[in-house]
N, C-alpha and C. Protein backbone atom coordinates (compact mmCIF):
# COMPACT_ATOMS: atom_id res chain seq x y z
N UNK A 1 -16.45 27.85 47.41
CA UNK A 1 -17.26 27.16 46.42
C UNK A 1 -18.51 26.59 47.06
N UNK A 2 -19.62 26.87 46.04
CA UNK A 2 -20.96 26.35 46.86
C UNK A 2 -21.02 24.47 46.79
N UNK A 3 -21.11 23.93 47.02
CA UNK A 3 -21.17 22.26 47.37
C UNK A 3 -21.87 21.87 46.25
N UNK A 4 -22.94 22.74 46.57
CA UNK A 4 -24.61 22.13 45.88
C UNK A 4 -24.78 22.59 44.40
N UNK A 5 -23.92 23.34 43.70
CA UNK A 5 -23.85 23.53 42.83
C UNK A 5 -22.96 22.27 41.58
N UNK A 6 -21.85 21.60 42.55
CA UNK A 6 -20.90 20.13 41.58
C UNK A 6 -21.99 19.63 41.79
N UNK A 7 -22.25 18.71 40.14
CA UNK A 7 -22.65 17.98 39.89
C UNK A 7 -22.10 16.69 40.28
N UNK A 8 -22.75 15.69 40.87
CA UNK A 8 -22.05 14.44 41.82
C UNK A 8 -21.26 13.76 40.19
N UNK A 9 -20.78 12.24 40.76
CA UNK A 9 -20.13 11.99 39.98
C UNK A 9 -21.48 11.25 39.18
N UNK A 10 -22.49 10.30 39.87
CA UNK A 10 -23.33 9.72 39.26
C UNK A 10 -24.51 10.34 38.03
N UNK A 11 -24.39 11.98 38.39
CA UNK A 11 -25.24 13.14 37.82
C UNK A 11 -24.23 12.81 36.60
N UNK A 12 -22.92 13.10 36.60
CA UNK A 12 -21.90 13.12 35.37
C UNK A 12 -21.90 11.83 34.41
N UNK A 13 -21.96 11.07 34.62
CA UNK A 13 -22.26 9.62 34.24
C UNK A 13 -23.35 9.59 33.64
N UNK A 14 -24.28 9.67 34.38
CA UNK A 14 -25.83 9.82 33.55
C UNK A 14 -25.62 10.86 32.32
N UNK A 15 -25.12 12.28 32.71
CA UNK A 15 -24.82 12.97 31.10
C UNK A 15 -24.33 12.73 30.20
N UNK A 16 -23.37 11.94 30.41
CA UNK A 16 -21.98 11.42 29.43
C UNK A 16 -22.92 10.35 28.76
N UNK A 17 -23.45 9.04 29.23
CA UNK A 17 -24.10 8.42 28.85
C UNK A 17 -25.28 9.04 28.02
N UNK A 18 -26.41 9.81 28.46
CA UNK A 18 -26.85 10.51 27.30
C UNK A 18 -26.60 11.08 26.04
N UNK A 19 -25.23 11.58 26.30
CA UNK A 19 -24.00 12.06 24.80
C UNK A 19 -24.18 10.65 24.59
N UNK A 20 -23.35 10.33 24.63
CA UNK A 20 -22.69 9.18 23.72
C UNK A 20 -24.13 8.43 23.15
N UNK A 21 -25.42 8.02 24.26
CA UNK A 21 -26.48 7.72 23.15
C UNK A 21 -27.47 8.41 22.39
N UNK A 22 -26.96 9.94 22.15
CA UNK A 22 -26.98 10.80 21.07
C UNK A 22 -26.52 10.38 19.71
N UNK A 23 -25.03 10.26 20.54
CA UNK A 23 -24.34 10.52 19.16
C UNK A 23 -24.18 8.92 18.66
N UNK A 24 -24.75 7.95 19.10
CA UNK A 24 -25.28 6.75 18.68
C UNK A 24 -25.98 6.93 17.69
N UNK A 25 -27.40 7.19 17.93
CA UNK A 25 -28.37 7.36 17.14
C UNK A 25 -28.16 8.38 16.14
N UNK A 26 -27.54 9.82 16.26
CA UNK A 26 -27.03 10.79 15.00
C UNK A 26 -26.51 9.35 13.75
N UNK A 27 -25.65 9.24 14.38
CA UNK A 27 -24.29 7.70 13.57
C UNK A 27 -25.11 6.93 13.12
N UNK A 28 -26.49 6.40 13.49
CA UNK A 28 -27.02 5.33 12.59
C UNK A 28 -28.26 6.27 11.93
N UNK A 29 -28.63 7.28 12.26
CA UNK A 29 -29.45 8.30 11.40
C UNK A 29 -28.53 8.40 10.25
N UNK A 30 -27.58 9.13 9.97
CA UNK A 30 -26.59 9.68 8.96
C UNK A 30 -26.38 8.16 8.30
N UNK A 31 -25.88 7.04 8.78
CA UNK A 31 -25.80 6.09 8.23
C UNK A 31 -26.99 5.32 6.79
N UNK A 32 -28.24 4.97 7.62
CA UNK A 32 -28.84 4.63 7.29
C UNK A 32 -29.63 5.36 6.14
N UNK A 33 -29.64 6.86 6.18
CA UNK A 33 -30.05 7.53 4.96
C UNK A 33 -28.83 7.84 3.78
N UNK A 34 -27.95 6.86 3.92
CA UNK A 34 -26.45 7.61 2.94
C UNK A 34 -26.28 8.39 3.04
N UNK A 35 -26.47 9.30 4.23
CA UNK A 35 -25.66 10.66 4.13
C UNK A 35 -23.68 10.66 3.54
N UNK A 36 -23.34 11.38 3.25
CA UNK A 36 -22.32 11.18 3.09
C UNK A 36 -21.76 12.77 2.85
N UNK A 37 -20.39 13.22 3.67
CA UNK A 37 -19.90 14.41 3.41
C UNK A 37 -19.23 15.03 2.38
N UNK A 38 -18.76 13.94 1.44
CA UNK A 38 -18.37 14.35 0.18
C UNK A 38 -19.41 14.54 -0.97
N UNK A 39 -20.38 13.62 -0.80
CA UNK A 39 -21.60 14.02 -1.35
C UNK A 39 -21.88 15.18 -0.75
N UNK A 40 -22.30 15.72 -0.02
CA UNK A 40 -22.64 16.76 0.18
C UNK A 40 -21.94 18.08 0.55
N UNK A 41 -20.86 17.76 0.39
CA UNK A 41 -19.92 18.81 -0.66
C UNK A 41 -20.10 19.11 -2.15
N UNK A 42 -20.30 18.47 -2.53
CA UNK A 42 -19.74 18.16 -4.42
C UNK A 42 -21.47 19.01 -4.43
N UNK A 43 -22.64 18.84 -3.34
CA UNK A 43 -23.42 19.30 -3.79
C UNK A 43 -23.47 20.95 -3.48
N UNK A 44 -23.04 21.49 -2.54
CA UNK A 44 -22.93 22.58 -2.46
C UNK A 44 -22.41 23.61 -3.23
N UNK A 45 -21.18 22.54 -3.55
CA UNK A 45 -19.93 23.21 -5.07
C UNK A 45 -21.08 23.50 -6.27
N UNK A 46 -21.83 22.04 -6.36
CA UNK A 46 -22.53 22.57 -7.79
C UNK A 46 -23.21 23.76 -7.61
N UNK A 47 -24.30 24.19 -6.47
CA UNK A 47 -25.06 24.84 -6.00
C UNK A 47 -24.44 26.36 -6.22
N UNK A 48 -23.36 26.21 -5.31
CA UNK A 48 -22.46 28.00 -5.95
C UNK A 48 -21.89 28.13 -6.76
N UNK A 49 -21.65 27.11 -7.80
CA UNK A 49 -21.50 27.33 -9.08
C UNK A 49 -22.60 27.65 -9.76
N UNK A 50 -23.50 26.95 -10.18
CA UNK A 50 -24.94 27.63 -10.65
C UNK A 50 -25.02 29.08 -10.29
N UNK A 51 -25.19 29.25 -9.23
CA UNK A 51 -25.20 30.48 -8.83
C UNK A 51 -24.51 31.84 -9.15
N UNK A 52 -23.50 31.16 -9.44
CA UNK A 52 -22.19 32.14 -9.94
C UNK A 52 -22.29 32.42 -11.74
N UNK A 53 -23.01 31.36 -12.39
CA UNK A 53 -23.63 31.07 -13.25
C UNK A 53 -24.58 32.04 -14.03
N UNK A 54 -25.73 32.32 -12.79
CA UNK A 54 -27.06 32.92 -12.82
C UNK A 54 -26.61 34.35 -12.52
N UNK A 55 -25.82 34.81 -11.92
CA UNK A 55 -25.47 35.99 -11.99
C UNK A 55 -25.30 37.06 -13.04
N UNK A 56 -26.38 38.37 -13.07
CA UNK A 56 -26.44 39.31 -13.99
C UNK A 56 -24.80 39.63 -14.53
N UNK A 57 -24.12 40.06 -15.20
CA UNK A 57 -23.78 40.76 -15.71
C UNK A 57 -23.12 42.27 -15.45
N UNK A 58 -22.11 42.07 -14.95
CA UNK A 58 -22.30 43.95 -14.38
C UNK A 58 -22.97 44.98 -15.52
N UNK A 59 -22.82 45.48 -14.30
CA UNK A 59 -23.99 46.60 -16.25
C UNK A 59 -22.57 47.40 -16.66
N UNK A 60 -22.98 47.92 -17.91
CA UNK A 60 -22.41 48.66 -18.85
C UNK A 60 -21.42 49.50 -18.32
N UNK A 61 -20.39 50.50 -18.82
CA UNK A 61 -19.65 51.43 -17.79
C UNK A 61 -20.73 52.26 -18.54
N UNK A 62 -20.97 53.41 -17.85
CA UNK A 62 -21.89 54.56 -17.92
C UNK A 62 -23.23 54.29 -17.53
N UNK A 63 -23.12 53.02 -17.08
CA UNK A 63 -25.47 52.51 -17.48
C UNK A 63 -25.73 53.71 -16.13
N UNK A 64 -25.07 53.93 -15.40
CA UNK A 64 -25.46 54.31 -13.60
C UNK A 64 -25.15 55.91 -13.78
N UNK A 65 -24.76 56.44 -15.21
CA UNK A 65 -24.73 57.89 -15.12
C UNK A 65 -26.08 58.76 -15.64
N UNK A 66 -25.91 59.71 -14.60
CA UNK A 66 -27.43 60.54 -15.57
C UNK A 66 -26.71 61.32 -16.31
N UNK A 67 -25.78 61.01 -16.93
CA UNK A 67 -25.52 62.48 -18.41
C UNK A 67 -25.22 63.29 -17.91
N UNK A 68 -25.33 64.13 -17.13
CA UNK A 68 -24.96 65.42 -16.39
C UNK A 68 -23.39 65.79 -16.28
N UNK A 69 -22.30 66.33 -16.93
CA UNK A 69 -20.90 66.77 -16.38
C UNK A 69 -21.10 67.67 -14.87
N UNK A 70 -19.97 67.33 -14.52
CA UNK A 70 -20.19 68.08 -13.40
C UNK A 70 -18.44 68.52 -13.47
């Protein structure tokens, strides 16, 4: 194993500490705008429902034939 490649323990510390004041600030971002995951579920649901909604119609049986027997 190369030496110089482990990250010391103080290198590890400093990263961990960067996570965690990530995911600090994510936590009071999401907070502070009401994010919320059930809200934004219920909005997606409506979203592919509409969608499912807006959807043509299959076409006709025959619309896709040119007449031709074969």
């Amino acid at each position: 194993c190369d030496r110089a490649a482990v990250p010391s323990r103080n290198e590890l510390n400093e990263h961990l500490d960067t996570i965690d004041s990530s995911l600090d600030n994510l936590q009071a971002m999401l907070s502070t705008h009401g994010f919320s995951m059930d809200s934004a579920l219920l909005d997606i649901q409506d979203l592919l429902s509409s969608q499912e909604q807006q959807k043509p119609t299959e076409a006709e049986p025959g619309a896709g034939d040119s007449g031709i027997a074969r």
